[in-house]
C-alpha atoms as a PDB file:
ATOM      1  CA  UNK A   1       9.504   2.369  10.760  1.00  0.00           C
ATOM      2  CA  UNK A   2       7.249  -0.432  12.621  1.00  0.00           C
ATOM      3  CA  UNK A   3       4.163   0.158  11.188  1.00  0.00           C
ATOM      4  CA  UNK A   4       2.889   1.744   7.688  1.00  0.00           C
ATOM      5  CA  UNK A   5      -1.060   2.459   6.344  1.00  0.00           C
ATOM      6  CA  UNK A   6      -0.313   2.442   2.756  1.00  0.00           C
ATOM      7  CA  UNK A   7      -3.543   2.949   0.246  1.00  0.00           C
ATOM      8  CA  UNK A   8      -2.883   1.429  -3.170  1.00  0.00           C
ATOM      9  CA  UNK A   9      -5.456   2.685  -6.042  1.00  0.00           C
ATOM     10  CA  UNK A  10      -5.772   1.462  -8.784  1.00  0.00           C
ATOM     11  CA  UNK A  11      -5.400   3.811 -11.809  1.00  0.00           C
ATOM     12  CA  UNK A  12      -2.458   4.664 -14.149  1.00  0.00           C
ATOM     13  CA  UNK A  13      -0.726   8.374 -13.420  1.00  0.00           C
ATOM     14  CA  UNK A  14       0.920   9.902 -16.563  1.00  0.00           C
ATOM     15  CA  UNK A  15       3.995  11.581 -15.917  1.00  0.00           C
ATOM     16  CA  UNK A  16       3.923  10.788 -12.292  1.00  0.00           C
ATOM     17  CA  UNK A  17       6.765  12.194 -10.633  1.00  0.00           C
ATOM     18  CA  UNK A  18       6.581  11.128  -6.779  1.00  0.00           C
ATOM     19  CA  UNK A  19       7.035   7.495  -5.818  1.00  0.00           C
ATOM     20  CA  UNK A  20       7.162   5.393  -2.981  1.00  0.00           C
ATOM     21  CA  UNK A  21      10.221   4.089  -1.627  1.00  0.00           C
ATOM     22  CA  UNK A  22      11.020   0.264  -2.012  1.00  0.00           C
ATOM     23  CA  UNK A  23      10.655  -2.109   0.657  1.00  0.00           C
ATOM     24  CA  UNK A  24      11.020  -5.955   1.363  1.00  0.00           C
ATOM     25  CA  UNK A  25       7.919  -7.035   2.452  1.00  0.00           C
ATOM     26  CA  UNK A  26       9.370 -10.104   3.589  1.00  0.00           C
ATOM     27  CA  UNK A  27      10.393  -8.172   6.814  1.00  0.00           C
ATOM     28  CA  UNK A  28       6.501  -7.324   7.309  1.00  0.00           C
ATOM     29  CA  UNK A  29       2.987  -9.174   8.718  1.00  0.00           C
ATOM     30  CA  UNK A  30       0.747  -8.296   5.940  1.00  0.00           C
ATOM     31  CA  UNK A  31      -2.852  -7.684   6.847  1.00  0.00           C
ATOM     32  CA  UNK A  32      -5.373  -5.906   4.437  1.00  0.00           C
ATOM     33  CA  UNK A  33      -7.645  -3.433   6.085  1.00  0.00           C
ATOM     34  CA  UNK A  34     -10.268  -2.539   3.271  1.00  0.00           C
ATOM     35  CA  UNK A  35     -11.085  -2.662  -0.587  1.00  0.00           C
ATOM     36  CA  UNK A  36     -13.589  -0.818  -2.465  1.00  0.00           C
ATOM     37  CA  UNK A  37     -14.444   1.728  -4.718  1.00  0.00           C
ATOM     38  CA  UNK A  38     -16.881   2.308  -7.157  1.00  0.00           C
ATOM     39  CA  UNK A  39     -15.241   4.075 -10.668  1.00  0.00           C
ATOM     40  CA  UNK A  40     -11.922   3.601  -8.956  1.00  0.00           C
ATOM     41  CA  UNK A  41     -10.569   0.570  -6.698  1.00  0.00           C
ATOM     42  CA  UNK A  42      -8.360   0.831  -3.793  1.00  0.00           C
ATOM     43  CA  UNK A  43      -6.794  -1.740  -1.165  1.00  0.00           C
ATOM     44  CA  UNK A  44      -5.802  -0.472   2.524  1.00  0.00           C
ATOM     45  CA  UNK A  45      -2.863  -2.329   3.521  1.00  0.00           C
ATOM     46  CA  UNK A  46      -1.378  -2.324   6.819  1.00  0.00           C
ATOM     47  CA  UNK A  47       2.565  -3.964   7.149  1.00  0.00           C
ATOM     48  CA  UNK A  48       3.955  -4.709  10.674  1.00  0.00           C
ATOM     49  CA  UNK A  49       7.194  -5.213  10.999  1.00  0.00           C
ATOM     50  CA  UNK A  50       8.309  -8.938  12.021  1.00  0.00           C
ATOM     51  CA  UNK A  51       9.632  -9.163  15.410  1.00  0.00           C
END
């Protein structure tokens, strides 16, 4: 993969039972696309892989 959209939000899930797979971010450009949210907050975070 070259490029991933990943949403974080920021609430706690009980019993979750789906996760994402690890990463190093080390190998990615980091750029953040959006926050917000009202009741709950959320970051848009785009990672591009180094070249």
């Amino acid at each position: 993969m070259d490029k991933m959209y990943i949403t974080e939000v920021d609430i706690t899930v009980d019993n979750g039972d789906v996760f994402f797979p690890e990463f190093d971010a080390d190998e990615f450009d980091i750029s953040i696309g959006e926050t917000g949210g009202d009741d709950i907050k959320f970051t848009r975070t785009v990672y591009t892989r180094k070249k």
